[in-house]
Every structure is written in structure tokens, then in C-alpha cells.
N, C-alpha and C. Protein backbone atom coordinates (compact mmCIF):
# COMPACT_ATOMS: atom_id res chain seq x y z
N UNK A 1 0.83 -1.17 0.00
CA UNK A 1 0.00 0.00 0.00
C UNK A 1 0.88 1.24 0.00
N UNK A 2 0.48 2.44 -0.66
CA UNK A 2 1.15 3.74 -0.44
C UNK A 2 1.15 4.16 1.09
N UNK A 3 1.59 4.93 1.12
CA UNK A 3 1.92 5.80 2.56
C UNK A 3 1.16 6.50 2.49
N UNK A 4 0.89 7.71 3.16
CA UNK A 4 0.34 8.96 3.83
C UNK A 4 0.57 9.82 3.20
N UNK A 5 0.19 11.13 2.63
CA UNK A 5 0.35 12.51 2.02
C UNK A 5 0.86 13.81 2.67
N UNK A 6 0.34 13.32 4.20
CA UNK A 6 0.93 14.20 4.87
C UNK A 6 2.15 14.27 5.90
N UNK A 7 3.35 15.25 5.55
CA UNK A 7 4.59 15.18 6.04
C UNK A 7 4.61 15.98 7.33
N UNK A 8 5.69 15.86 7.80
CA UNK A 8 5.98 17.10 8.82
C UNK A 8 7.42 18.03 8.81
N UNK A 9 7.15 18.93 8.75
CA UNK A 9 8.37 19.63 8.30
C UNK A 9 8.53 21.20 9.80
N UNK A 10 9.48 20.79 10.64
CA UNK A 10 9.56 21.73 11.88
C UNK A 10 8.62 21.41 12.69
N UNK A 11 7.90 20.34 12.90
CA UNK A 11 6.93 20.21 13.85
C UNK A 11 5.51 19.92 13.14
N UNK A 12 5.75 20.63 12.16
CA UNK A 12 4.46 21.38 11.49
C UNK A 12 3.85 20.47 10.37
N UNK A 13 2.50 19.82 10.40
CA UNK A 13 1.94 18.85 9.30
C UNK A 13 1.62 19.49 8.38
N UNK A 14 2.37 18.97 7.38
CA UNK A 14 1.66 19.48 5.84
C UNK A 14 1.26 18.69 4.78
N UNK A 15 0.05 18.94 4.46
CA UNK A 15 -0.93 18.46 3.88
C UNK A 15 -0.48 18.50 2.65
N UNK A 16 0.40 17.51 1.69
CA UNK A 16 0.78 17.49 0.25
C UNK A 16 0.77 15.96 -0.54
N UNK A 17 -0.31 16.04 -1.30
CA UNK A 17 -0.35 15.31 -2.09
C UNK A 17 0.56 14.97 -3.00
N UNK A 18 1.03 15.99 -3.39
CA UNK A 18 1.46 15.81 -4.57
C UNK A 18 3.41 15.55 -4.07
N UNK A 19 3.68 15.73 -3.03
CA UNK A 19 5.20 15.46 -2.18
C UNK A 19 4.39 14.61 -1.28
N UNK A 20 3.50 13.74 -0.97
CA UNK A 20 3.44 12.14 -0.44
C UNK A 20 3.77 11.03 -1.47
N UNK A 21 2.97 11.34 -3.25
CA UNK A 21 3.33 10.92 -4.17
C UNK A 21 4.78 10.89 -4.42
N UNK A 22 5.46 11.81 -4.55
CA UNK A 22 7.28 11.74 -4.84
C UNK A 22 8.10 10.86 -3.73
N UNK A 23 7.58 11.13 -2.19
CA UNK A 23 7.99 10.53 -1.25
C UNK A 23 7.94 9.01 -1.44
N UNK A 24 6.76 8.39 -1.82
CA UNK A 24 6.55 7.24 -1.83
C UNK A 24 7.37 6.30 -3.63
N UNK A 25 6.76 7.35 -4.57
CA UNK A 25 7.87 6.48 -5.42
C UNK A 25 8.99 6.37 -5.35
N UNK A 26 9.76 7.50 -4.60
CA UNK A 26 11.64 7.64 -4.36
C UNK A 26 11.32 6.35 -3.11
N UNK A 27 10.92 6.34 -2.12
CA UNK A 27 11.26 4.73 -1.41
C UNK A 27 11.08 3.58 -2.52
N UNK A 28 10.00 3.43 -3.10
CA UNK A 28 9.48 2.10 -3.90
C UNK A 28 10.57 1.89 -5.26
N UNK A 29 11.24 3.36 -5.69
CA UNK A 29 12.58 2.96 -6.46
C UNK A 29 13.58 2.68 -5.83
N UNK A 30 14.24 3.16 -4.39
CA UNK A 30 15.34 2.56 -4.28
C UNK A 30 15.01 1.22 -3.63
N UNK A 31 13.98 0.72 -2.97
CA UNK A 31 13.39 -0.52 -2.77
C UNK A 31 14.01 -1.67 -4.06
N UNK A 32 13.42 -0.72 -4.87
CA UNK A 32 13.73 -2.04 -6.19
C UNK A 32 14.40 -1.80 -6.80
N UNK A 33 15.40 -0.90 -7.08
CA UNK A 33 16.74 -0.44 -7.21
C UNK A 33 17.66 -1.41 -6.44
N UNK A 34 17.16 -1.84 -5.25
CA UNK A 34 18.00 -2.28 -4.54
C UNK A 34 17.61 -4.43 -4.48
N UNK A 35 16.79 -4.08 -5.25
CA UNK A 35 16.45 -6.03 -4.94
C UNK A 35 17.01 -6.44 -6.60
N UNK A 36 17.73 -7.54 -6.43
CA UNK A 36 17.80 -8.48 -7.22
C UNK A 36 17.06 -8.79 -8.39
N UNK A 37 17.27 -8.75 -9.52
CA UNK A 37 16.50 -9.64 -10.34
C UNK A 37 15.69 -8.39 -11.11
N UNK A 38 14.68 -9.25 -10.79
CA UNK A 38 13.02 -8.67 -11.89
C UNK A 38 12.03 -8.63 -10.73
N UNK A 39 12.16 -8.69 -9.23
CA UNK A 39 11.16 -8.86 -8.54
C UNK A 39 10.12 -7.55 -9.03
N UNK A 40 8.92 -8.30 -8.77
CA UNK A 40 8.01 -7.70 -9.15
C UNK A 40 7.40 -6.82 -7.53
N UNK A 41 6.53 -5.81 -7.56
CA UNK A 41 5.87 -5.33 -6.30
C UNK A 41 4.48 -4.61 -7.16
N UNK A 42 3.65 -5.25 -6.48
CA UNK A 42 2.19 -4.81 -6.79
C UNK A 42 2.15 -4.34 -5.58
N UNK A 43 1.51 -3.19 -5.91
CA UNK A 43 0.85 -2.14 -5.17
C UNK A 43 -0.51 -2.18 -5.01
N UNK A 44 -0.84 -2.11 -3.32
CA UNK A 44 -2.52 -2.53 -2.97
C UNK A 44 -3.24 -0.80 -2.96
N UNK A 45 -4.50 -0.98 -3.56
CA UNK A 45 -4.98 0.32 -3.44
C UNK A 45 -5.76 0.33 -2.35
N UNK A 46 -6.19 1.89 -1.73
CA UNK A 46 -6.13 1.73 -0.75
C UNK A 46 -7.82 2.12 -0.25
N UNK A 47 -8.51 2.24 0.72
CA UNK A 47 -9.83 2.81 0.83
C UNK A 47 -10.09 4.30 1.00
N UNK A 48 -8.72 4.99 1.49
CA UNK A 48 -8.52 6.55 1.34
C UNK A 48 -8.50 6.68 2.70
N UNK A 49 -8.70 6.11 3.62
CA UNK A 49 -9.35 6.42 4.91
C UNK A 49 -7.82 7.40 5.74
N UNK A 50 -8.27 8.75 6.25
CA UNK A 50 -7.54 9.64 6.74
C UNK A 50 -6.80 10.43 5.56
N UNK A 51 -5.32 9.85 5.70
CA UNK A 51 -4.33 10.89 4.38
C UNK A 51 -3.66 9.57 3.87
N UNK A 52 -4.13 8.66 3.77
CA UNK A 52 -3.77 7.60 3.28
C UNK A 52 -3.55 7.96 1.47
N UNK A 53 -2.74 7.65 1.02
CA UNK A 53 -2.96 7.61 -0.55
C UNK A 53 -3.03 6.25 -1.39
N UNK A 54 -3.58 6.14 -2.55
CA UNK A 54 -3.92 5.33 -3.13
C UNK A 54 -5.18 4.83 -3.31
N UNK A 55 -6.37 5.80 -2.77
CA UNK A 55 -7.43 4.87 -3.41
C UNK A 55 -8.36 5.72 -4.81
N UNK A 56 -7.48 6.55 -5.19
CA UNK A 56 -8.09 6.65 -6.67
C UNK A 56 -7.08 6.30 -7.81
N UNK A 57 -7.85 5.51 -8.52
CA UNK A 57 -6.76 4.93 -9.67
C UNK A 57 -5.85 5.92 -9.92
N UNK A 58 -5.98 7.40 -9.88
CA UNK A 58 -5.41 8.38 -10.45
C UNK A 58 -4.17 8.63 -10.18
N UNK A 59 -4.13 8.18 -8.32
CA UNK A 59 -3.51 8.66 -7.89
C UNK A 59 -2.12 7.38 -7.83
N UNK A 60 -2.87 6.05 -8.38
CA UNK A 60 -2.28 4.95 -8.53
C UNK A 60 -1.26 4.80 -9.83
N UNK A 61 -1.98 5.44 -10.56
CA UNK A 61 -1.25 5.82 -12.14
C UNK A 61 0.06 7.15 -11.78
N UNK A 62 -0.17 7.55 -11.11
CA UNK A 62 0.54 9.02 -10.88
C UNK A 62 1.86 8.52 -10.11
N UNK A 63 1.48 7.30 -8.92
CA UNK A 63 2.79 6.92 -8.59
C UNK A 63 3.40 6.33 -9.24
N UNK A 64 3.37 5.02 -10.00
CA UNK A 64 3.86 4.57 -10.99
C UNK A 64 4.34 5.20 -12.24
N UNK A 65 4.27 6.29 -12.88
CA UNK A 65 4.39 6.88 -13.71
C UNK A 65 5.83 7.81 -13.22
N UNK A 66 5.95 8.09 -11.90
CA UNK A 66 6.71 8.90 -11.11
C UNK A 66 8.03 7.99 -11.04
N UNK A 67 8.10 6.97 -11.69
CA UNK A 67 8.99 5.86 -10.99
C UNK A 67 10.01 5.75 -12.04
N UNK A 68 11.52 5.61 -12.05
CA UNK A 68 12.06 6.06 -13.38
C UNK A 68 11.56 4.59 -14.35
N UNK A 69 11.95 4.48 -15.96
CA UNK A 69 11.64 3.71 -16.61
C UNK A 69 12.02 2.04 -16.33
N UNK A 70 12.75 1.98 -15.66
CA UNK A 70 14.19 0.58 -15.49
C UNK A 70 12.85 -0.08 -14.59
N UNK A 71 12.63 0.97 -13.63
CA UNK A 71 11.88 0.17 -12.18
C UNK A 71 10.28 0.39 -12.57
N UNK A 72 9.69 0.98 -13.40
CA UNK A 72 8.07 1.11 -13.61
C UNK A 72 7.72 -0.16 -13.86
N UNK A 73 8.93 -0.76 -14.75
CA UNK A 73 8.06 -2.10 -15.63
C UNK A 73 7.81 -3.26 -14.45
N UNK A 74 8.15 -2.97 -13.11
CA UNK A 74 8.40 -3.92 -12.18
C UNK A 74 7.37 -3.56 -11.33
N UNK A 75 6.59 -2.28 -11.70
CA UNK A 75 5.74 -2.60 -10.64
C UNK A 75 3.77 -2.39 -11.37
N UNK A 76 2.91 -3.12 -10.27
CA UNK A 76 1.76 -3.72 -10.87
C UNK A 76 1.01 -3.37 -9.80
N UNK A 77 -0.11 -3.86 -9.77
CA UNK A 77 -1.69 -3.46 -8.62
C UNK A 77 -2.10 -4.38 -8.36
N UNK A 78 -2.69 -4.37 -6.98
CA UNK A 78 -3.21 -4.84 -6.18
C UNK A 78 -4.53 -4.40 -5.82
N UNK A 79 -5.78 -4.75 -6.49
CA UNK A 79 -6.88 -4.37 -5.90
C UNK A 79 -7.67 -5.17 -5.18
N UNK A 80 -8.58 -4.25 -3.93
CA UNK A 80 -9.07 -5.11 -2.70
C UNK A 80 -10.50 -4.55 -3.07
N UNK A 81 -11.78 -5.23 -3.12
CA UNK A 81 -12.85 -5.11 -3.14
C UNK A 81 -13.61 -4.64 -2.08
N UNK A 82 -13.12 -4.70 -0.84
CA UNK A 82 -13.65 -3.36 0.09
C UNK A 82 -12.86 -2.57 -0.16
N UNK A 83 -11.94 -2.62 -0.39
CA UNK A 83 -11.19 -0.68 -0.31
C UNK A 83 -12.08 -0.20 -1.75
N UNK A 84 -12.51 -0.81 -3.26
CA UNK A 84 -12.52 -0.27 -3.99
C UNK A 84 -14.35 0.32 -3.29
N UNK A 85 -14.67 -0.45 -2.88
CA UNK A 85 -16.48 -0.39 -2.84
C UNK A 85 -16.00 1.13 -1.22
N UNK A 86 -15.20 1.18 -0.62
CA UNK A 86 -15.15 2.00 0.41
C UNK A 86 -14.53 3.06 -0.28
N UNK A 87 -13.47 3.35 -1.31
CA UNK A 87 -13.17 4.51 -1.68
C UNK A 87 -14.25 5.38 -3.04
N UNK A 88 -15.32 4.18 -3.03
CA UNK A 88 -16.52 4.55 -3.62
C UNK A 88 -16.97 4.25 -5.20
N UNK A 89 -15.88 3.10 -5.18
CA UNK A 89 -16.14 2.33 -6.86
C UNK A 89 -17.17 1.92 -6.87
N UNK A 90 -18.15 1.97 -7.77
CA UNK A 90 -19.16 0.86 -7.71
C UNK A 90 -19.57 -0.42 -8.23
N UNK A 91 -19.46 -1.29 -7.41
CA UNK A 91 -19.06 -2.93 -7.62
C UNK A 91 -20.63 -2.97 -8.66
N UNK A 92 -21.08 -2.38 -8.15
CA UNK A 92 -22.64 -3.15 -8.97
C UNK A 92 -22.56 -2.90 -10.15
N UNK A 93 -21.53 -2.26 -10.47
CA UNK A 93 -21.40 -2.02 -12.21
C UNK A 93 -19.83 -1.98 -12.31
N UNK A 94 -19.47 -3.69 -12.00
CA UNK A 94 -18.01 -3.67 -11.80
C UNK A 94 -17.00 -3.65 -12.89
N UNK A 95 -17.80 -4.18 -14.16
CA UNK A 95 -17.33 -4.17 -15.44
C UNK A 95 -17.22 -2.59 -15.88
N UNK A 96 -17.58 -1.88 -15.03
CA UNK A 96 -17.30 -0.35 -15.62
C UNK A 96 -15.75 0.25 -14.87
N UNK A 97 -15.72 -0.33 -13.46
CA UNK A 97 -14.65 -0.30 -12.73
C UNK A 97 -13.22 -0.74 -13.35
N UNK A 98 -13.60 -1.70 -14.35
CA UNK A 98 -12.83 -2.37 -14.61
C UNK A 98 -11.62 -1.76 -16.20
N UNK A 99 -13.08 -0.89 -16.52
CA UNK A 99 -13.22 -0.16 -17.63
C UNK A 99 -12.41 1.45 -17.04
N UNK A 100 -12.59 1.68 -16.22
CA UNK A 100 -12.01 2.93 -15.56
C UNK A 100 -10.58 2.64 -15.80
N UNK A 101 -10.23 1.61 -14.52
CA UNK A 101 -8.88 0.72 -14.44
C UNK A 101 -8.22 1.00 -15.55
N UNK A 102 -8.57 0.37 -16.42
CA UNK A 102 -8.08 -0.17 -18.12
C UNK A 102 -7.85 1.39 -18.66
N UNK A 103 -8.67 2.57 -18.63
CA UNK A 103 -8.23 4.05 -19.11
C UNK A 103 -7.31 4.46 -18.47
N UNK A 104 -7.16 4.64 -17.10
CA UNK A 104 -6.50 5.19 -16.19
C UNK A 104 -5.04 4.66 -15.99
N UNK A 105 -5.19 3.20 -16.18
CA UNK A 105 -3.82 2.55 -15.69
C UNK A 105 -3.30 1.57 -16.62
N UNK A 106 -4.14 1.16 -17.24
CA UNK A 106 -3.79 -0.26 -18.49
C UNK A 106 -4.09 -1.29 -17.67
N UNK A 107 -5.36 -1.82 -18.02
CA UNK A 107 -5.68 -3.77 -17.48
C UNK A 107 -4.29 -4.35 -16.94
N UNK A 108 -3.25 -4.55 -18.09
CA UNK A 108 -2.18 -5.72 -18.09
C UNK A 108 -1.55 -5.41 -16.72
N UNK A 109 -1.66 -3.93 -16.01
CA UNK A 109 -1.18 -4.19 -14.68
C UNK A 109 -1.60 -4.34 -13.42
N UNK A 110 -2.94 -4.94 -13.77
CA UNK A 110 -3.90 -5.26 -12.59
C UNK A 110 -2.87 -6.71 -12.41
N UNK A 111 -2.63 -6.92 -11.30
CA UNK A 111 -1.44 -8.82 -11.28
C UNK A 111 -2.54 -9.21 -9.83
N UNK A 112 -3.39 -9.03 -9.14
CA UNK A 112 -4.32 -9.17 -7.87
C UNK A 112 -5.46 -8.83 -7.64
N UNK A 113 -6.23 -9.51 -7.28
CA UNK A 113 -7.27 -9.31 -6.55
C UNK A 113 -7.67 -10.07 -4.94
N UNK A 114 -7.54 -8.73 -3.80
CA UNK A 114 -7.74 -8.99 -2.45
C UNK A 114 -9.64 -9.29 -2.58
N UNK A 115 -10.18 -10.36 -2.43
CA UNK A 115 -11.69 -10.63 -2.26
C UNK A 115 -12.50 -10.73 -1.33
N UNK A 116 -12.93 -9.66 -0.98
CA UNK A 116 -13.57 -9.78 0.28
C UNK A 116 -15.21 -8.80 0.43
N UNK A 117 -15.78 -9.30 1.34
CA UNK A 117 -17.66 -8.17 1.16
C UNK A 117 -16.97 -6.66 1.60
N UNK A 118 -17.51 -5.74 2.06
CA UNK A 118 -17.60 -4.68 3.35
C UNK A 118 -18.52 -4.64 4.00
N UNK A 119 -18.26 -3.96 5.54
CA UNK A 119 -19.22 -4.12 6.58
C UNK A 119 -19.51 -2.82 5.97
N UNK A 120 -18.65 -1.60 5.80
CA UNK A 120 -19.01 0.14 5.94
C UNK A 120 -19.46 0.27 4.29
N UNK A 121 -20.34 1.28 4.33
CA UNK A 121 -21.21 1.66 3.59
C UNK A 121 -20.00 2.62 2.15
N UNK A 122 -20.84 2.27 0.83
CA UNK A 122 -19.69 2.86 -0.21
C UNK A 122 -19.31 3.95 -0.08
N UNK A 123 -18.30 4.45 -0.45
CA UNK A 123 -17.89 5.70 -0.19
C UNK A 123 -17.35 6.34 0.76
N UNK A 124 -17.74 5.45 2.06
CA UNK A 124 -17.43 5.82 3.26
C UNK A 124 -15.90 5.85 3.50
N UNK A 125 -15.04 5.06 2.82
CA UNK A 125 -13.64 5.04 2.86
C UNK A 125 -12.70 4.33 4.18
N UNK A 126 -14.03 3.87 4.73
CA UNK A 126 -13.78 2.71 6.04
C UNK A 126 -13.73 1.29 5.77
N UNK A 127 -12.68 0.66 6.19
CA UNK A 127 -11.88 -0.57 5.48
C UNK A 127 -12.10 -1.47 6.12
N UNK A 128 -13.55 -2.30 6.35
CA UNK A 128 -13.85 -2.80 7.06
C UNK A 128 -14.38 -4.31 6.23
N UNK A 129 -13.57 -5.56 6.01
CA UNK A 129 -14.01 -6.23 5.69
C UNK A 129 -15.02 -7.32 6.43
N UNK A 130 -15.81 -8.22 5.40
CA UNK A 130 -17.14 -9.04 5.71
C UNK A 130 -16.65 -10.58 4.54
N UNK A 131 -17.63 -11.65 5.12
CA UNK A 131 -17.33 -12.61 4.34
C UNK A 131 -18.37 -12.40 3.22
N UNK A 132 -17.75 -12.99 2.01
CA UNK A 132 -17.83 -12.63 0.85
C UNK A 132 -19.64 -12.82 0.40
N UNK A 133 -20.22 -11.81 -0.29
CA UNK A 133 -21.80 -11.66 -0.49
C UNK A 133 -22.50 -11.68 0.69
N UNK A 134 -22.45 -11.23 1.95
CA UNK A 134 -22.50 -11.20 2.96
C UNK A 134 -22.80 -9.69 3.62
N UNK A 135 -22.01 -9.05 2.90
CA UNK A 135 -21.77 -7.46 3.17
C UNK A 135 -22.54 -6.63 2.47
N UNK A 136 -22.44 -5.50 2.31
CA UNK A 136 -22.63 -4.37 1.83
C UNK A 136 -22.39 -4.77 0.20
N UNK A 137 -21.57 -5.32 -0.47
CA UNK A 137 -21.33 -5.14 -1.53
C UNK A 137 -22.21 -6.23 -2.54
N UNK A 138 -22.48 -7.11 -1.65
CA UNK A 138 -23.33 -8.41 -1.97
C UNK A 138 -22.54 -9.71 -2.90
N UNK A 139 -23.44 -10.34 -3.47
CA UNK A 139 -22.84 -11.46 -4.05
C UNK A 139 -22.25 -11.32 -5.49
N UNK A 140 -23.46 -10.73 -6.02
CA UNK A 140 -23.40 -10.12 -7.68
C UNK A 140 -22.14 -10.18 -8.30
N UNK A 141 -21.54 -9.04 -7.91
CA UNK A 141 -20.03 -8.28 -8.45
C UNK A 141 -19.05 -9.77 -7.94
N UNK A 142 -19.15 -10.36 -7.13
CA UNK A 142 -18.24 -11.45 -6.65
C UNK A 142 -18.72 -12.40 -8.10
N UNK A 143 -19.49 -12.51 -8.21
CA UNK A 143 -20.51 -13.18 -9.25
C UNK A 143 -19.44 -13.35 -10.39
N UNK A 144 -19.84 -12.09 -10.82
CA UNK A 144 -19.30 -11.45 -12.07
C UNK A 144 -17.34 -11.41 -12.04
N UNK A 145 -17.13 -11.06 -11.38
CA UNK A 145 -15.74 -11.44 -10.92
C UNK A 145 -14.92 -12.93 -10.83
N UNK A 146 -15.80 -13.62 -10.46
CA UNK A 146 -15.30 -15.15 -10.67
C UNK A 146 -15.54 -15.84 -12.12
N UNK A 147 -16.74 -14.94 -12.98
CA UNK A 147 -17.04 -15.74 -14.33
C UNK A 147 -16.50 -14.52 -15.06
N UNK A 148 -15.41 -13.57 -15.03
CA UNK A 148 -14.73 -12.96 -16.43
C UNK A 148 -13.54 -13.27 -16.62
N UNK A 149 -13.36 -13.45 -17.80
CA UNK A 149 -12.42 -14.32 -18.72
C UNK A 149 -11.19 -13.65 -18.20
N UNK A 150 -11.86 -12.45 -18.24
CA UNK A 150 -9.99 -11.05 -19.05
C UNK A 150 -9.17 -11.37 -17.25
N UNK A 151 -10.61 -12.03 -15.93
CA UNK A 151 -9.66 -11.72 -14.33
C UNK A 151 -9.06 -13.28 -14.46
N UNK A 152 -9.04 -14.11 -15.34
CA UNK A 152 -8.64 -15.62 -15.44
C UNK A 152 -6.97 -15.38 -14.71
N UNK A 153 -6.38 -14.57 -15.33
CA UNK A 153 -4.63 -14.70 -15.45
C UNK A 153 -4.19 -13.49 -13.82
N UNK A 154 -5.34 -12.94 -13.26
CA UNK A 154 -5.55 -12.26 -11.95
C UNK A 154 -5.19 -13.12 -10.60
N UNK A 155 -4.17 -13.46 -9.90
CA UNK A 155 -4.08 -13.63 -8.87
C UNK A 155 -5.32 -13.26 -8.00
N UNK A 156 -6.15 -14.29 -7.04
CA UNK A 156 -6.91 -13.64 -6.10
C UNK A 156 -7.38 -14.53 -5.04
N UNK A 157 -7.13 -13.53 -3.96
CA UNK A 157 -6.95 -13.68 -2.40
C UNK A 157 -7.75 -13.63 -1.66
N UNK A 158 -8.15 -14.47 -0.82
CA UNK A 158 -9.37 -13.96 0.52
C UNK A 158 -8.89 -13.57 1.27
N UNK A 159 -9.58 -11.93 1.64
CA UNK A 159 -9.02 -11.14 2.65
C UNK A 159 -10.45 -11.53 3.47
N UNK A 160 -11.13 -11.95 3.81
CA UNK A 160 -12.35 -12.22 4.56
C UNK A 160 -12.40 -12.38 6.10
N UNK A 161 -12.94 -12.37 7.26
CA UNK A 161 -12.83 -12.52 8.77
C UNK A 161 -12.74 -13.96 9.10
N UNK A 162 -11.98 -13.95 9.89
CA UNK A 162 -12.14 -15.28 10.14
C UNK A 162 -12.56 -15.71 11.50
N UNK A 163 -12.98 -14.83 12.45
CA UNK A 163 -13.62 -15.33 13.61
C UNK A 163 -13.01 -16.54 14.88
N UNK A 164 -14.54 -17.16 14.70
CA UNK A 164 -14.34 -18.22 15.36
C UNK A 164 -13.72 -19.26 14.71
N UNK A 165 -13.55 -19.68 13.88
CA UNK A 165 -13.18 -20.45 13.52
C UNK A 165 -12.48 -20.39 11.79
N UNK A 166 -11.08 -19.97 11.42
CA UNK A 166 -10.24 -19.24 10.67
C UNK A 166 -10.38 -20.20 9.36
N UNK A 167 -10.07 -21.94 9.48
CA UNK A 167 -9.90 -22.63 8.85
C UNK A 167 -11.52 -23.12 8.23
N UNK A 168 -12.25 -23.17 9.00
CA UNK A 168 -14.04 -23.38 8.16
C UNK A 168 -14.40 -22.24 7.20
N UNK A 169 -13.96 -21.15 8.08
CA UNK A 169 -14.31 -19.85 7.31
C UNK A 169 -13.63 -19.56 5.91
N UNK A 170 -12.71 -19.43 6.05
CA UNK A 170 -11.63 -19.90 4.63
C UNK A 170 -12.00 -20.93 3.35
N UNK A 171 -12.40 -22.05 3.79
CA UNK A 171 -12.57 -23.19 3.02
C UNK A 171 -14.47 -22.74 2.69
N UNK A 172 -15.19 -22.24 3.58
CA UNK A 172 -16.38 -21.83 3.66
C UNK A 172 -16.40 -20.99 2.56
N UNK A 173 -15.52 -19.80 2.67
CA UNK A 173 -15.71 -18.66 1.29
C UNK A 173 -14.92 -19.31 -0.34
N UNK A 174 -14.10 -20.15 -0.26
CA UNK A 174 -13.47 -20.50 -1.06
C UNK A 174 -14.90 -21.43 -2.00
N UNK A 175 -15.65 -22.29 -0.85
CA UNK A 175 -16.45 -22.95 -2.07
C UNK A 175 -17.51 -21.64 -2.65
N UNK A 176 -18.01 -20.89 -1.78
CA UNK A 176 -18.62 -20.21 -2.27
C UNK A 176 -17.74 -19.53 -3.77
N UNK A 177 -16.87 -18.93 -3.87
CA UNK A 177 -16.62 -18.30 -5.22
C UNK A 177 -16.38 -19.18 -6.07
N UNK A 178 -15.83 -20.65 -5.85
CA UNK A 178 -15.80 -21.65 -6.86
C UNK A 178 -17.28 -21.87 -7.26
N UNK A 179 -18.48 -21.91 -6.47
CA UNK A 179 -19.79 -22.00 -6.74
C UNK A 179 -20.26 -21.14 -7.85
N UNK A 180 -19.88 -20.06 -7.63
CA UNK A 180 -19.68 -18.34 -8.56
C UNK A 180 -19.63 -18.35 -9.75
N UNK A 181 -17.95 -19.25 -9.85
CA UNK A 181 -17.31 -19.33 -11.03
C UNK A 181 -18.32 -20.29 -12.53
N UNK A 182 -18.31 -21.14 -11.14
CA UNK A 182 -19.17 -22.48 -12.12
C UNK A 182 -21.01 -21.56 -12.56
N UNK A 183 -21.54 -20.93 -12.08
CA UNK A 183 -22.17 -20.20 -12.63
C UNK A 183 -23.75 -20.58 -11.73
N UNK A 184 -23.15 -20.84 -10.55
CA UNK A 184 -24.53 -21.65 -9.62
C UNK A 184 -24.85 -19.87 -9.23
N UNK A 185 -26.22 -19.78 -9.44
CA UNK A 185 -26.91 -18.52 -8.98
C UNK A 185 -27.38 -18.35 -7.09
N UNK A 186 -27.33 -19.50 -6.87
CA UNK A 186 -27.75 -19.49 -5.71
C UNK A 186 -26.61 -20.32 -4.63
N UNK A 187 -26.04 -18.97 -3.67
CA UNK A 187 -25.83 -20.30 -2.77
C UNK A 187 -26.02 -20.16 -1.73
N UNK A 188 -26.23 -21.47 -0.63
CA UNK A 188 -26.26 -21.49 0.47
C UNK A 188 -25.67 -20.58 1.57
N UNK A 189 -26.35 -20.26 2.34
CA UNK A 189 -25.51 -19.25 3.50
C UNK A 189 -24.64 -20.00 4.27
N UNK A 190 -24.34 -21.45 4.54
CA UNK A 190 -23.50 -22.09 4.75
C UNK A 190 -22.54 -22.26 3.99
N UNK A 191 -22.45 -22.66 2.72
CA UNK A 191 -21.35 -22.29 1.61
C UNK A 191 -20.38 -21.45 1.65
């Protein structure tokens, strides 16, 4: 995830977007300036909540773009389905989200998807995850997300609660999106 926007300079907080952006790509280049190889680093976007940066694609394109040419090609995204439904994407028309993405940043560097409901309401920018169709965001967009072709080659993760019991819950949401995929409209609240 990006860092914070706001610095302190003599004591004194200052509110800069646009020097949280420079701050954060000068760490994330000498980061990978400094690793071996071709490692890759996807970047998670974020729900916005406080001075957090990263939850508008814009601002996701803006860091990456900031990054010299050697180290850009190394880095990719990470999107989480409560941060996008909390920084106020709207899942119910996720194929448009997806469509934003693709103007703003280019598809080919979406490499993740974090999968999870929200408890907090859209827009709200509160990062509060729920087990999956369960939440605020519902089943639908999970729906639609498990049956598109173009998220096939998408890494994706359950960020979901795990409660009482970590290992049911896990294996619990997992059949559910395999249920998804296969194109079952209905599933069980046990699932």
C-alpha cells in the first residue's frame, strides 16, 4: 500500500499530495533499485481512509508513472474489493470499474485481486471487511468477478474474517466463489 500525504516539516503537518506521491515512489525505487533480479511489487490500493494515498486509480497511475523507466516495468496493482467499494467504486457495475482501471492505468497491470464483502457503507472510505456476499457489496459483483475471462490470469486472495473459527471460514468462502465461477446462482448461506 502507499503511505500517507501528509509530512511534517519543523513540527508542522503538511498536507501534500502531490510530495506524499514523490515521497513514496523515491522509497518504492530505491526498494527495487536495490532487490535483485526482476522482482516484481504490486501495489494494494487503498480505501482513502484519513491521508492515506492510493485509493483513486489516479492517484495509482501518478505513482507509478513517477517511478524512473528501469523500475516502472516492475511494478503492478493490487486491488481489494472493500477498499474499492469503500473509496466509492461501484461494484454493482463492476465491469465499468474495470473499464475505468483499463483508461486510467492499463488492465495488463492489474497482477491481484484482495476478495472480500464490506461491513461500511460505499464511499465511506472505512476498510472494514465481511465474508464474501454477505456485506454491503453483496454477491453479484463477486458473481461477475469469478465468471470474467480477461480476471482468469488475476491472482486472487481472501481477505475475509475469520472469527471463530479461521480454517471453516476460509474453506467456507473458497467454495462459495468456486460456486460463482461455475455459474450456480444461488448459494447457500453455509457455503
Amino acid at each position: 500500500m502507499l503511505g500517507a500525504h501528509v509530512s511534517s516539516q519543523g513540527g508542522v503537518a503538511i498536507d501534500d499530495r502531490v510530495a506524499g506521491l514523490e515521497r513514496n515512489a523515491l522509497g518504492y525505487s530505491e526498494c527495487l533499485a536495490a532487490a535483485p533480479g526482476d522482482v516484481e511489487v504490486w501495489i494494494e490500493g487503498t480505501a482513502g481512509s484519513g491521508t492515506a494515498l492510493g485509493a483513486r486509480f489516479e492517484e495509482l497511475r501518478d505513482l507509478r508513472n513517477a517511478l524512473p523507466d528501469r523500475i516502472r516495468t516492475r511494478v503492478g496493482f493490487c486491488l481489494d474489493t472493500a477498499h474499492l467499494h469503500a473509496a466509492g467504486y461501484d461494484l454493482a457495475r463492476v465491469e465499468d470499474v474495470w473499464e475505468e482501471f483499463d483508461r486510467v492505468i492499463g488492465f495488463e497491470h492489474l497482477k491481484c485481486l484482495h476478495l472480500n464483502d464490506s461491513r461500511a457503507a460505499a464511499g465511506s472510505r472505512v476498510d472494514r471487511h465481511e465474508w464474501i456476499g454477505e456485506g454491503r457489496i453483496g454477491p453479484e459483483p463477486f458473481r461477475r468477478i469469478m465468471r470474467d475471462a480477461a480476471l482468469g490470469r488475476v491472482v486472487k486472495i481472501i481477505e475475509t474474517p475469520k472469527r471463530d473459527d479461521p480454517l471453516r471460514h476460509d474453506r467456507r468462502m473458497l467454495r462459495r466463489l468456486r460456486a460463482y465461477a461455475r455459474g450456480n446462482t444461488t448459494v447457500a448461506a453455509g457455503v
